[in-house]
C-alpha atoms as a PDB file:
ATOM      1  CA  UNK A   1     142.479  52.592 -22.927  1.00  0.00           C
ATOM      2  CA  UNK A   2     145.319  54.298 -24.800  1.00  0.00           C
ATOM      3  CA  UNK A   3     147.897  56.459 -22.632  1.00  0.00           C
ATOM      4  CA  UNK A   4     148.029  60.506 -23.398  1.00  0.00           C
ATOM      5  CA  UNK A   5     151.170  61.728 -22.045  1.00  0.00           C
ATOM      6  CA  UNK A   6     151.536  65.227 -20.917  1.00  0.00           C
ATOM      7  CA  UNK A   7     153.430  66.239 -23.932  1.00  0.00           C
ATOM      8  CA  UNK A   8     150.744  65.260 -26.310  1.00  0.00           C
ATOM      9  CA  UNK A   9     148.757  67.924 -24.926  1.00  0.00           C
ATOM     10  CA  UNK A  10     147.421  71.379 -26.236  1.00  0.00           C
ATOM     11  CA  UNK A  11     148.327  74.176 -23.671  1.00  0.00           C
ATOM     12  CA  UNK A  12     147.330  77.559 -23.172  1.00  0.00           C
ATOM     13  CA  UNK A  13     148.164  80.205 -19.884  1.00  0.00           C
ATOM     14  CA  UNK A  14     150.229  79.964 -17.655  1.00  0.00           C
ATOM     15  CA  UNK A  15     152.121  76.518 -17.412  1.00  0.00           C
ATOM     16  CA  UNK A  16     155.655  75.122 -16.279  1.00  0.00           C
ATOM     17  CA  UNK A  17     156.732  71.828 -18.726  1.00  0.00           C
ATOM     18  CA  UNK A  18     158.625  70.172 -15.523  1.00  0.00           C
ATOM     19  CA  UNK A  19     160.965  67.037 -15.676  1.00  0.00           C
ATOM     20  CA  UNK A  20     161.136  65.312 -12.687  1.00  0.00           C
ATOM     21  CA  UNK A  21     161.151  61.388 -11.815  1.00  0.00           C
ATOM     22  CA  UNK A  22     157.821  62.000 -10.608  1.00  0.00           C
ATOM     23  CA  UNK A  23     156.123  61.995 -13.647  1.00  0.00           C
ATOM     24  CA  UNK A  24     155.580  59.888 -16.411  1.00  0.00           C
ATOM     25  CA  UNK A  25     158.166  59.565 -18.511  1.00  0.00           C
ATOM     26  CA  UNK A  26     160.015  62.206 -16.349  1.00  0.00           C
ATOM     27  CA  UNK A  27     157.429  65.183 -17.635  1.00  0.00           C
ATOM     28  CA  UNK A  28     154.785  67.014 -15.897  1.00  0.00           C
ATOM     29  CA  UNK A  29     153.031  70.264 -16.722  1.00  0.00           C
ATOM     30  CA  UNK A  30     152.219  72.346 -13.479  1.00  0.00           C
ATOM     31  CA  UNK A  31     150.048  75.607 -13.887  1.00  0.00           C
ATOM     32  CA  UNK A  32     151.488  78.301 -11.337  1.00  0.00           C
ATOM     33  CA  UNK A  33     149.323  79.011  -7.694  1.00  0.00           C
ATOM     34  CA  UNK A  34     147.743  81.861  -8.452  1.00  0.00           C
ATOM     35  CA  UNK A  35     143.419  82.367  -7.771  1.00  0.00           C
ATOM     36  CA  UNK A  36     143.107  83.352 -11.282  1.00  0.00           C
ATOM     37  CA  UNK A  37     141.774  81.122 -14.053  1.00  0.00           C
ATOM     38  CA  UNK A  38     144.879  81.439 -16.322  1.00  0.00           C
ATOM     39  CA  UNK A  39     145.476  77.883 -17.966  1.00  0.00           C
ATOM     40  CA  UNK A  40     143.952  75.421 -19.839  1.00  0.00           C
ATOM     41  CA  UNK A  41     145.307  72.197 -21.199  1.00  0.00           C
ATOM     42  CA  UNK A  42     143.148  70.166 -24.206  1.00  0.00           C
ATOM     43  CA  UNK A  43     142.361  66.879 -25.926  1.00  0.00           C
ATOM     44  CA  UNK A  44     140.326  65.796 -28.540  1.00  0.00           C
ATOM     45  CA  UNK A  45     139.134  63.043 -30.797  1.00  0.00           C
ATOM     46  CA  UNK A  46     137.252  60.370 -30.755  1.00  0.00           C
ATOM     47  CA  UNK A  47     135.937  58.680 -27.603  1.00  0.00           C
ATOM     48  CA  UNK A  48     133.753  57.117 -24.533  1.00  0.00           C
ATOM     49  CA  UNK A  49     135.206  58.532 -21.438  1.00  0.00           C
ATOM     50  CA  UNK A  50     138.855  59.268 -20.129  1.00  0.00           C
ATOM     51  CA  UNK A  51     140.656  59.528 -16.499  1.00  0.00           C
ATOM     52  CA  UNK A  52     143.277  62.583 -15.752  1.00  0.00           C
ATOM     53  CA  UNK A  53     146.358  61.559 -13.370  1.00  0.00           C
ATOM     54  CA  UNK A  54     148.612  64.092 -12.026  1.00  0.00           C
ATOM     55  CA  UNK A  55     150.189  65.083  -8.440  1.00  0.00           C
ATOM     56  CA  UNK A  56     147.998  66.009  -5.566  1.00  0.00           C
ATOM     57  CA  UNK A  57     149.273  68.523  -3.109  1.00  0.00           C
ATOM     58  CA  UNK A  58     148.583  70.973  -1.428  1.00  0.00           C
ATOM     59  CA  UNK A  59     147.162  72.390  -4.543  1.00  0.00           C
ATOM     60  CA  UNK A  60     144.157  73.679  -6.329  1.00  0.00           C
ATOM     61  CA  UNK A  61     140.748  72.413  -8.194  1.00  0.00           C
ATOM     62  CA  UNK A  62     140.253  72.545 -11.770  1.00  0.00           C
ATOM     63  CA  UNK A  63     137.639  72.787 -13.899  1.00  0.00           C
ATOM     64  CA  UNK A  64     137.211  69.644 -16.530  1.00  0.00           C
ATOM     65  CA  UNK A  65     135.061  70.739 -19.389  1.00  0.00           C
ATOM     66  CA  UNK A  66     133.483  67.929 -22.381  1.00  0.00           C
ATOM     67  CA  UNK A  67     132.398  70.011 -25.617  1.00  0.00           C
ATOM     68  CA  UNK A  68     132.486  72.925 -24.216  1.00  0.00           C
ATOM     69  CA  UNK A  69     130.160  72.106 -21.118  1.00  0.00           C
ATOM     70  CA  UNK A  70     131.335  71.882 -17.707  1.00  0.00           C
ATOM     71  CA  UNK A  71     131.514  68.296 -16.791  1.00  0.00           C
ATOM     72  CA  UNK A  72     133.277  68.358 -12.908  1.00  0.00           C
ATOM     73  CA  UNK A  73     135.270  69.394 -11.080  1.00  0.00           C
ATOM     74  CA  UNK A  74     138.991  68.028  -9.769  1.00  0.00           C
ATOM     75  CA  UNK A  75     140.449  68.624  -6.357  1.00  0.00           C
ATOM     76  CA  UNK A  76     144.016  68.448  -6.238  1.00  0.00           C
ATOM     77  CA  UNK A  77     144.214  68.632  -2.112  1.00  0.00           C
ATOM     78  CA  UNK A  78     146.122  65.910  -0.818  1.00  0.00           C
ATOM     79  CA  UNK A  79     147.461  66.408   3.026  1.00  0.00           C
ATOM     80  CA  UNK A  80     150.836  64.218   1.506  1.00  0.00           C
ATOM     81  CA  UNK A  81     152.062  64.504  -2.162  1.00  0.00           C
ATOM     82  CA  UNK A  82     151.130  61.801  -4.235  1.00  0.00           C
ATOM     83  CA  UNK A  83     152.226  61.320  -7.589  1.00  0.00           C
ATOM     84  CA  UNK A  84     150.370  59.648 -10.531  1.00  0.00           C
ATOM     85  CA  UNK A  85     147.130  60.174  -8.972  1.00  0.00           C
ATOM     86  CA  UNK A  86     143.842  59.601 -10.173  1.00  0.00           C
ATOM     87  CA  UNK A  87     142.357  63.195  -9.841  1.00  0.00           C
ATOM     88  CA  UNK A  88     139.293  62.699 -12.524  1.00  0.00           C
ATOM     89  CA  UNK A  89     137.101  60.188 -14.158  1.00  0.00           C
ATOM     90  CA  UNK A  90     134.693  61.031 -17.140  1.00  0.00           C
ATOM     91  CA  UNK A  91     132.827  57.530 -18.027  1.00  0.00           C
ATOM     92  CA  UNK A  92     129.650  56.882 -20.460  1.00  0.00           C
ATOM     93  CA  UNK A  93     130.384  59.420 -22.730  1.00  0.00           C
ATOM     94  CA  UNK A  94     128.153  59.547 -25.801  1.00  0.00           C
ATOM     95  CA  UNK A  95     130.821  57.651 -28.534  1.00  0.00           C
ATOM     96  CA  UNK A  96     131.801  60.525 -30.788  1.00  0.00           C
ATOM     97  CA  UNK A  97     133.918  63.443 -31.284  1.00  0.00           C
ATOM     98  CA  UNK A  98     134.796  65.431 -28.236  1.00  0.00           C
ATOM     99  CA  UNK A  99     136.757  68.201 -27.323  1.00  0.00           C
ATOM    100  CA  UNK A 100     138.207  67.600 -23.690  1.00  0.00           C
ATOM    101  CA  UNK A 101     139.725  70.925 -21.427  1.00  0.00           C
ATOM    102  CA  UNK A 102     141.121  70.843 -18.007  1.00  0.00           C
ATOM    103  CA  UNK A 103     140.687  74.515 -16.537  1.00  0.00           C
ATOM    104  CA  UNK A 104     142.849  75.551 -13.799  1.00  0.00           C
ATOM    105  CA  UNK A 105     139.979  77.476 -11.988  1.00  0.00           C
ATOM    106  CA  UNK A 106     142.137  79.618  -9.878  1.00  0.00           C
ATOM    107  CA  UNK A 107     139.723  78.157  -6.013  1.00  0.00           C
ATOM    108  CA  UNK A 108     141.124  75.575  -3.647  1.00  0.00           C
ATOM    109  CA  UNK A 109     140.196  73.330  -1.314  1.00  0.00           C
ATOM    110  CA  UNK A 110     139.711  75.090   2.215  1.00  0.00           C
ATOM    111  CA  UNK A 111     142.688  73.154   3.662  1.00  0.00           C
ATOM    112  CA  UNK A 112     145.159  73.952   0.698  1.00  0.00           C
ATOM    113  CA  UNK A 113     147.664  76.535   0.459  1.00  0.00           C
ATOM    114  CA  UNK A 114     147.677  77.422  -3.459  1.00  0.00           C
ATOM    115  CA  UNK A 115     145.525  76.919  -6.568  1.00  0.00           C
ATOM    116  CA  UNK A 116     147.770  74.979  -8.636  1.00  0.00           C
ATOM    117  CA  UNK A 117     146.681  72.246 -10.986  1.00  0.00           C
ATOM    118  CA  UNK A 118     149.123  69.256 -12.961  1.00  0.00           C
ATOM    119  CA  UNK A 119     149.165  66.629 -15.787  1.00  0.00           C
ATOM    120  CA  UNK A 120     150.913  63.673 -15.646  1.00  0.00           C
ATOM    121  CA  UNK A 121     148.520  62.028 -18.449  1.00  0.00           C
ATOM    122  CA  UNK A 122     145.342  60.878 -19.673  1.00  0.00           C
ATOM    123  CA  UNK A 123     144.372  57.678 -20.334  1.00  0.00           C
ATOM    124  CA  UNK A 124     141.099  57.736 -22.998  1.00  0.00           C
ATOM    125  CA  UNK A 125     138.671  54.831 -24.435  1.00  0.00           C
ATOM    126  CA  UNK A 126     139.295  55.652 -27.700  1.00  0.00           C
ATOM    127  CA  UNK A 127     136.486  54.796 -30.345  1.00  0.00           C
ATOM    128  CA  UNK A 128     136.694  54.388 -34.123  1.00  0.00           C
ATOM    129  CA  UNK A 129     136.480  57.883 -36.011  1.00  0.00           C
ATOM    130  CA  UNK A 130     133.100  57.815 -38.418  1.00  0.00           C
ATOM    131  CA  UNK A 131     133.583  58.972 -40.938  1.00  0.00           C
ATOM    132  CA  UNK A 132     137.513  58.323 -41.015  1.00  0.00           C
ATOM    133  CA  UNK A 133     138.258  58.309 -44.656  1.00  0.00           C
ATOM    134  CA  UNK A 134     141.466  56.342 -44.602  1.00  0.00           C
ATOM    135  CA  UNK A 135     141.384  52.406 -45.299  1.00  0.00           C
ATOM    136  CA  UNK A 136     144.702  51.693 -45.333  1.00  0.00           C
ATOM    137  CA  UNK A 137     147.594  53.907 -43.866  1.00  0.00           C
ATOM    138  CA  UNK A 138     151.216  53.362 -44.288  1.00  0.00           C
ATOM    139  CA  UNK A 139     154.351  54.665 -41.829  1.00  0.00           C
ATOM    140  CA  UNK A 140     157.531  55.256 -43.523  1.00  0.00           C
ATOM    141  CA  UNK A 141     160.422  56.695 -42.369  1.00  0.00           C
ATOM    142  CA  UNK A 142     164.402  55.160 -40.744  1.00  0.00           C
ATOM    143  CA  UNK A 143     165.327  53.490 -38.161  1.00  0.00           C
ATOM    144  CA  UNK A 144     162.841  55.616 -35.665  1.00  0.00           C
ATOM    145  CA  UNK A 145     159.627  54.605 -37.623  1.00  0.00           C
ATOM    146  CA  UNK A 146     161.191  50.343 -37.556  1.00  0.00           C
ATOM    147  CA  UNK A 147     161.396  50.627 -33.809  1.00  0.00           C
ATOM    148  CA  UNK A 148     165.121  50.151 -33.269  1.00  0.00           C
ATOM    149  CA  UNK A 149     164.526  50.987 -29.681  1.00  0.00           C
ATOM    150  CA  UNK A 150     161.255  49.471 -29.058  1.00  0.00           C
ATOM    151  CA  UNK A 151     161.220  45.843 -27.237  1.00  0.00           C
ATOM    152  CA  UNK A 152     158.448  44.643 -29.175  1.00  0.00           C
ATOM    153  CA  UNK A 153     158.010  44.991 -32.311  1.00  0.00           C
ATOM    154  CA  UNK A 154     155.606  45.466 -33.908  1.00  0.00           C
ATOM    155  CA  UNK A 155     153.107  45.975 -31.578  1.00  0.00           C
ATOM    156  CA  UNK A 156     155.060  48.942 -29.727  1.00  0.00           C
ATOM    157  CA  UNK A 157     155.848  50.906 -32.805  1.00  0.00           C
ATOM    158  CA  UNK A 158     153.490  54.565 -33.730  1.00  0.00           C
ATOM    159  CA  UNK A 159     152.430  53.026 -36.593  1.00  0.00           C
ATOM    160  CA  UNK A 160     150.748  50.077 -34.716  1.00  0.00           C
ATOM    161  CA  UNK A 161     149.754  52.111 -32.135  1.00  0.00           C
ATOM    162  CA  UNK A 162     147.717  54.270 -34.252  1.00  0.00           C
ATOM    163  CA  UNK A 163     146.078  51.408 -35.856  1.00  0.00           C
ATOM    164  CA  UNK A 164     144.329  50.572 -32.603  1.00  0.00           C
ATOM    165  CA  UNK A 165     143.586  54.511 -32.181  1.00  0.00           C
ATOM    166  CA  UNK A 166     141.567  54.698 -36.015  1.00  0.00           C
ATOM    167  CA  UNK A 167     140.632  51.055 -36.044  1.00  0.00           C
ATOM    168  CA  UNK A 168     142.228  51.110 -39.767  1.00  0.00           C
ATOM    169  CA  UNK A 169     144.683  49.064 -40.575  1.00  0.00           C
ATOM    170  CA  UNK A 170     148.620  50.538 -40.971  1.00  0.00           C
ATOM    171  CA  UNK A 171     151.502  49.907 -42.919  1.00  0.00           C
ATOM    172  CA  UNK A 172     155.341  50.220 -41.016  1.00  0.00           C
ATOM    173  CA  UNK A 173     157.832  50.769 -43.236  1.00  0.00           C
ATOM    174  CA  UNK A 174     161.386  51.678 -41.221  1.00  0.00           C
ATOM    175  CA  UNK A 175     164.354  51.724 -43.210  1.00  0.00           C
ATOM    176  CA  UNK A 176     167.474  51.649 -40.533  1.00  0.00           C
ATOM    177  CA  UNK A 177     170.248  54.052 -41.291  1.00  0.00           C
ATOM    178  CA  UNK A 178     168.660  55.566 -43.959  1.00  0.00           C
ATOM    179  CA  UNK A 179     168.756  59.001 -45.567  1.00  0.00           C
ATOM    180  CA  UNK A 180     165.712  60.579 -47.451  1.00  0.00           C
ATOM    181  CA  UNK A 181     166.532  60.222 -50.898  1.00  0.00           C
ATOM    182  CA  UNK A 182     167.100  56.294 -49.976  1.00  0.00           C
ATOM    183  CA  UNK A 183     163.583  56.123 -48.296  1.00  0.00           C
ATOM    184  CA  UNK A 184     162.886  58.190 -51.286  1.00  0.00           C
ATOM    185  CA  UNK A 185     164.191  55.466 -53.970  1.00  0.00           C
ATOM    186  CA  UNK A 186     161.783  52.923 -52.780  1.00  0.00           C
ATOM    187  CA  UNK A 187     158.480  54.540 -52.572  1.00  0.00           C
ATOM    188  CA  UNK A 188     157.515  53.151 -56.048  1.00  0.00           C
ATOM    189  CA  UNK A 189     158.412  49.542 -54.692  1.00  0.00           C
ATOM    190  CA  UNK A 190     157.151  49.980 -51.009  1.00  0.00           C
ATOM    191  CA  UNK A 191     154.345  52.745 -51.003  1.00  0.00           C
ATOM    192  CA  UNK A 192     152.699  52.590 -54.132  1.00  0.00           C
ATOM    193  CA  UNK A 193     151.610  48.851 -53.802  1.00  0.00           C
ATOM    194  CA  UNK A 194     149.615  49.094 -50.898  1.00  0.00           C
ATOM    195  CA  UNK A 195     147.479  51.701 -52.342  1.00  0.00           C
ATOM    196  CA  UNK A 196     146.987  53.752 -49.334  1.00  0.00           C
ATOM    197  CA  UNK A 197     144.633  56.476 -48.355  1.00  0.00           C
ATOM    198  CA  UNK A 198     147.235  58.403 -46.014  1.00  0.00           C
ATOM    199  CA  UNK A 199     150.857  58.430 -45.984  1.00  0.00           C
ATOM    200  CA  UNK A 200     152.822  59.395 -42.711  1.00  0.00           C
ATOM    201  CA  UNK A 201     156.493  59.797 -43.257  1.00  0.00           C
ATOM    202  CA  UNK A 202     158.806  60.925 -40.116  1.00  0.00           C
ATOM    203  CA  UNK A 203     162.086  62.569 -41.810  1.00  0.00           C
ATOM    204  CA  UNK A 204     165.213  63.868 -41.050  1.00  0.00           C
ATOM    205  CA  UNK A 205     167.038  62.178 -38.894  1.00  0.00           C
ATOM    206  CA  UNK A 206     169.826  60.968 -40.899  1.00  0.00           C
ATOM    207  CA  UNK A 207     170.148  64.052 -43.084  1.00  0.00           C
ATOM    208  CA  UNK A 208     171.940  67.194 -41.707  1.00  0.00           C
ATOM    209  CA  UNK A 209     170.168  69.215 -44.710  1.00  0.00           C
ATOM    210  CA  UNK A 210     167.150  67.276 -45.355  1.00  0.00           C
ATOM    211  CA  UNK A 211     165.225  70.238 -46.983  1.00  0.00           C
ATOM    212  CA  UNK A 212     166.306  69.532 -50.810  1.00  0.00           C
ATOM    213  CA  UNK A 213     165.948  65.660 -51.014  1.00  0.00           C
ATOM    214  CA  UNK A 214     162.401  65.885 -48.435  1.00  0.00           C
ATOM    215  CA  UNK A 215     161.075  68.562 -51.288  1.00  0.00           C
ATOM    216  CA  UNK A 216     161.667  65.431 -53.990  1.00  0.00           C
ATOM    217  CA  UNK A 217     160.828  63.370 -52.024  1.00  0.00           C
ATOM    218  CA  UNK A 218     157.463  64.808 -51.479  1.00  0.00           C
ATOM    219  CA  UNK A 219     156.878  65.482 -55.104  1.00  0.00           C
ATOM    220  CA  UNK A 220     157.841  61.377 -55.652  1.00  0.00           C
ATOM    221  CA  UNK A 221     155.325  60.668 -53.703  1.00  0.00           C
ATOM    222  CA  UNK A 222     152.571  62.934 -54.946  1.00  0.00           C
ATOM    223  CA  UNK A 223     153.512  61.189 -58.069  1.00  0.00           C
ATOM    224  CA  UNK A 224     153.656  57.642 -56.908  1.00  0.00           C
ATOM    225  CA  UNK A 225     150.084  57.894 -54.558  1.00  0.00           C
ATOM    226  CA  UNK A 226     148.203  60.960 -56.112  1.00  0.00           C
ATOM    227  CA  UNK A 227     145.281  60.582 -54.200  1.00  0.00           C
ATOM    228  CA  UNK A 228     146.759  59.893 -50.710  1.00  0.00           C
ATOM    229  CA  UNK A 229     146.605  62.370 -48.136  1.00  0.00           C
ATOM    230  CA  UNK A 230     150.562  63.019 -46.788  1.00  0.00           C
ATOM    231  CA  UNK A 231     151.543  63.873 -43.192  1.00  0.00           C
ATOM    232  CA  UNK A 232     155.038  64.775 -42.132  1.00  0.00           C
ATOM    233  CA  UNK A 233     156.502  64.776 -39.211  1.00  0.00           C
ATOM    234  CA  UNK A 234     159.906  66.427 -37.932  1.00  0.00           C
ATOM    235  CA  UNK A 235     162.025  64.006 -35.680  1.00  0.00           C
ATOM    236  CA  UNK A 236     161.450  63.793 -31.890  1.00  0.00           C
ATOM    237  CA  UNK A 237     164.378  65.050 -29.252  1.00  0.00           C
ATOM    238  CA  UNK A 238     167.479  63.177 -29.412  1.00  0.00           C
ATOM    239  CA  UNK A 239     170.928  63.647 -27.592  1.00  0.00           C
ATOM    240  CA  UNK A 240     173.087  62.075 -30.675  1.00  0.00           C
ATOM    241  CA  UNK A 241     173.616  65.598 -32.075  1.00  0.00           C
ATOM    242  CA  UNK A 242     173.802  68.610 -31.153  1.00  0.00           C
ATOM    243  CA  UNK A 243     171.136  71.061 -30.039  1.00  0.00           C
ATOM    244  CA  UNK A 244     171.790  73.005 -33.122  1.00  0.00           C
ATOM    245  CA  UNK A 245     172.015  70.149 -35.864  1.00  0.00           C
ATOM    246  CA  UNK A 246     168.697  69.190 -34.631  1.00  0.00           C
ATOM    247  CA  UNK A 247     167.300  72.993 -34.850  1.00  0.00           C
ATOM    248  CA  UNK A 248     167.991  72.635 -38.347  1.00  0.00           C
ATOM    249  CA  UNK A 249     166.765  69.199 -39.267  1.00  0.00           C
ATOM    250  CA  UNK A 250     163.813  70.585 -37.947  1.00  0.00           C
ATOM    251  CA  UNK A 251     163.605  74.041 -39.632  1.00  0.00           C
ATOM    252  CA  UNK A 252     164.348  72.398 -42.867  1.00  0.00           C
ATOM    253  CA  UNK A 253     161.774  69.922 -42.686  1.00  0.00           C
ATOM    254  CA  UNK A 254     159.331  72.038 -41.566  1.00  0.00           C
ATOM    255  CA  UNK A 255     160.338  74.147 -44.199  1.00  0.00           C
ATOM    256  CA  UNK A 256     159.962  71.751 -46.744  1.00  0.00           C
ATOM    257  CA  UNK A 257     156.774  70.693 -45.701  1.00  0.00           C
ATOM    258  CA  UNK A 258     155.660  75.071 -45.924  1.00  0.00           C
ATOM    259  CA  UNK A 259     156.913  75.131 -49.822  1.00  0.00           C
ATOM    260  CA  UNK A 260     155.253  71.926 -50.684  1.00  0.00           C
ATOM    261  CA  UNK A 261     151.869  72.154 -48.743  1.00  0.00           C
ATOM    262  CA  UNK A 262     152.255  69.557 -46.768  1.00  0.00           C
ATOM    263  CA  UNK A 263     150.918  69.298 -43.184  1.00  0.00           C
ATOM    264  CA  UNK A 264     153.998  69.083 -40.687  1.00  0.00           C
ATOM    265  CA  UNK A 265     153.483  67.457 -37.138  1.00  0.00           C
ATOM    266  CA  UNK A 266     156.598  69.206 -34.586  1.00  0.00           C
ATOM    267  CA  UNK A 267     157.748  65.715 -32.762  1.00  0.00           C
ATOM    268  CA  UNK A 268     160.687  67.875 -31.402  1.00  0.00           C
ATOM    269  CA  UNK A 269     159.143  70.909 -29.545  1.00  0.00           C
ATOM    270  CA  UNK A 270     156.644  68.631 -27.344  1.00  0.00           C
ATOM    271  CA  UNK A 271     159.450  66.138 -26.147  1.00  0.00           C
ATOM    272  CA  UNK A 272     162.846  68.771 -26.288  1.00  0.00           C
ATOM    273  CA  UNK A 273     165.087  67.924 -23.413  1.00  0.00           C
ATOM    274  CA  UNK A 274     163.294  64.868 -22.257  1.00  0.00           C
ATOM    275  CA  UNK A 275     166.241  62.089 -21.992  1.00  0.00           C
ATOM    276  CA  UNK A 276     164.024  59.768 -21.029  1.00  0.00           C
ATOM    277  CA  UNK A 277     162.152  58.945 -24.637  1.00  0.00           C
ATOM    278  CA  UNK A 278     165.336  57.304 -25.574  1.00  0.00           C
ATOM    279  CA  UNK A 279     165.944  55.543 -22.655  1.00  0.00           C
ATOM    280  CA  UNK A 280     167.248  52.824 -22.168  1.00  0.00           C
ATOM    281  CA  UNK A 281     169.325  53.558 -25.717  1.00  0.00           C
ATOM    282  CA  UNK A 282     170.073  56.784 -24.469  1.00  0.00           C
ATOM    283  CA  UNK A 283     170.877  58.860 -27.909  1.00  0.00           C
ATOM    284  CA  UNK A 284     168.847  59.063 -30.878  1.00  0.00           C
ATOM    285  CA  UNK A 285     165.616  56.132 -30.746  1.00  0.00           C
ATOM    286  CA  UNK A 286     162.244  56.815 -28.535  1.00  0.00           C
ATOM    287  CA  UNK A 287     161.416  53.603 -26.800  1.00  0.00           C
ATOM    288  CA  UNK A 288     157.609  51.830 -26.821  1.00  0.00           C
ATOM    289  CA  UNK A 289     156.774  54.871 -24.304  1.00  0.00           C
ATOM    290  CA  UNK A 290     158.264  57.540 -27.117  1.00  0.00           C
ATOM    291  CA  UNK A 291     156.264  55.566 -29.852  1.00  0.00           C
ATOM    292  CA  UNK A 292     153.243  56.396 -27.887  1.00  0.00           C
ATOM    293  CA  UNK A 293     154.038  59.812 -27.619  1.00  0.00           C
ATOM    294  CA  UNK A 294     154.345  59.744 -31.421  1.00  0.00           C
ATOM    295  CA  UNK A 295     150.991  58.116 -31.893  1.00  0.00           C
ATOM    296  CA  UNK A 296     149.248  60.697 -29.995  1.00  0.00           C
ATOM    297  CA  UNK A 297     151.000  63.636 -31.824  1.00  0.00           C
ATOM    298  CA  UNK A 298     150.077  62.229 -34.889  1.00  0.00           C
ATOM    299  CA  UNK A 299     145.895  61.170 -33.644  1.00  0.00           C
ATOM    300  CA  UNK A 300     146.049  65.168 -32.754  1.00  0.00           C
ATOM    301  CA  UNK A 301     147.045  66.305 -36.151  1.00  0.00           C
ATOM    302  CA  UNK A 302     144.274  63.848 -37.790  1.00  0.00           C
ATOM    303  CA  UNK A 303     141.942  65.023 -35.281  1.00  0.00           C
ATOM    304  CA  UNK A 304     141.800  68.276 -36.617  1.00  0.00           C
ATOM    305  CA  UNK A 305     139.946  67.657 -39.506  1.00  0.00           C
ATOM    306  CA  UNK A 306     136.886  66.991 -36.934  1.00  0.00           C
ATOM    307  CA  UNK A 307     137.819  70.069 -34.477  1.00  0.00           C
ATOM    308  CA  UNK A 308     137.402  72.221 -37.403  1.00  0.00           C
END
């Protein structure tokens, strides 16, 4: 089973991102206590059955819809607090697409106090995506994409990660320390040979202005693999610079990606302010756990082709 952290999530109503040691990777989304049904938290893609963990209280029920159907129902009453619970278990799903929401249903449990609901995570049995029209993907990007922070490589990094998600094999390509027009100079050597279906690239780290060179870069690549589909992807939250330097490493590549239409995955807004991505580093590289937040940002974006 492959591990859906909180951030990875689709949100909508009422909900409070929380950091606290109590959750995984020191994150937790809590809806407020309210009896109204005002939040909803969603998954998709392709699967057989997934569990929900999050803290039990003295807290609410929710509602877990599959495809739109209600499946269950889970009670968040606990008489003690305990963290990283098991709260719900979907098994023997058909193996397909499905669309997966966790409903804060605004009832209780007789002995609790308020309706609240959490996520801590999912963990899903993932199954291969028919039709997934990718054969061969390849990851390029700096030092984030090699894994600098990662303890094993390569079987920790996004890039292998989402090779076990889409059961197609994937290219890493991580060039340490280097800008976008570097990464840029060697897509002829590096990309182009492997002939791939789908190019990910996760930019802007090491630029402060990485709009110009990621808008040649972009048209390089276009050039060098004009059939591939291309996915972008802003960098995740880091402490090396500056709340600001980041806003615009962001804005520019996002940018980039809006002039050039390119689809652009946010790695920063999910994981903003979590310190513990990088750990034990502590600056600018997510560790195996970040890598699997990664993974699952990028599954959502290719998911969508199916939602729609």
């Amino acid at each position: 089973m492959i591990r859906v952290e909180d951030m990875a999530l689709t949100y909508s109503g009422n909900w409070t991102h929380v950091s606290t040691a109590n959750g995984s990777m020191e994150s937790r989304h809590d809806s407020d206590g309210t009896p109204e049904s005002n939040a909803s938290a969603h998954w998709y893609g392709w699967c057989t059955g997934f569990k929900l963990y999050g803290t039990k209280a003295d807290f609410g029920i929710a509602d877990i819809y599959v495809d739109g159907s209600l499946h269950g129902r889970a009670d968040y009453y606990s008489p003690q607090a305990v963290h990283g619970a098991l709260v719900y278990t979907a098994a023997g799903l058909a193996r397909g697409f499905h669309s997966i929401e966790i409903r804060k249903s605004g009832t209780k449990n007789p002995a609790s106090a308020g309706a609240h609901i959490t996520i801590d995570y999912l963990k899903v049995e993932v199954a291969k995506p028919e039709p997934l029209p990718y054969k061969q993907i390849v990851c390029i990007g700096d030092s984030i994409t090699f894994g600098a922070n990662v303890a094993q490589r390569p079987q920790q990094l996004y890039g292998r990660m989402l090779q076990h998600m889409l059961y197609v094999p994937v290219s890493i390509h991580g060039l340490s320390g280097a800008s976008i027009g570097i990464i840029t100079n060697v897509l002829e050597s590096v990309v182009a040979p492997r002939n791939p279906d789908l190019v990910l690239w996760l930019a802007g780290m090491n630029n402060a202005n990485p709009l110009a060179e990621l808008e040649q870069g972009l048209d390089k690549l276009q050039v060098c693999v004009p059939d591939a589909d291309l996915i972008v992807a802003t960098i995740p939250y880091n402490t090396y610079y500056t709340e600001q330097q980041n806003r615009i490493k962001v804005h520019e590549v996002k940018q980039a990606c809006a002039n050039k239409g390119i689809p652009c995955v946010d790695m920063y807004a999910p994981t903003r302010g979590n310190t513990y991505i990088n750990k034990p580093e502590g600056t600018v590289h997510p560790n195996e756990e970040g890598h699997g937040v990664i993974a699952s940002l990028f599954y959502r974006e290719l998911m969508k082709r199916y939602a729609d």
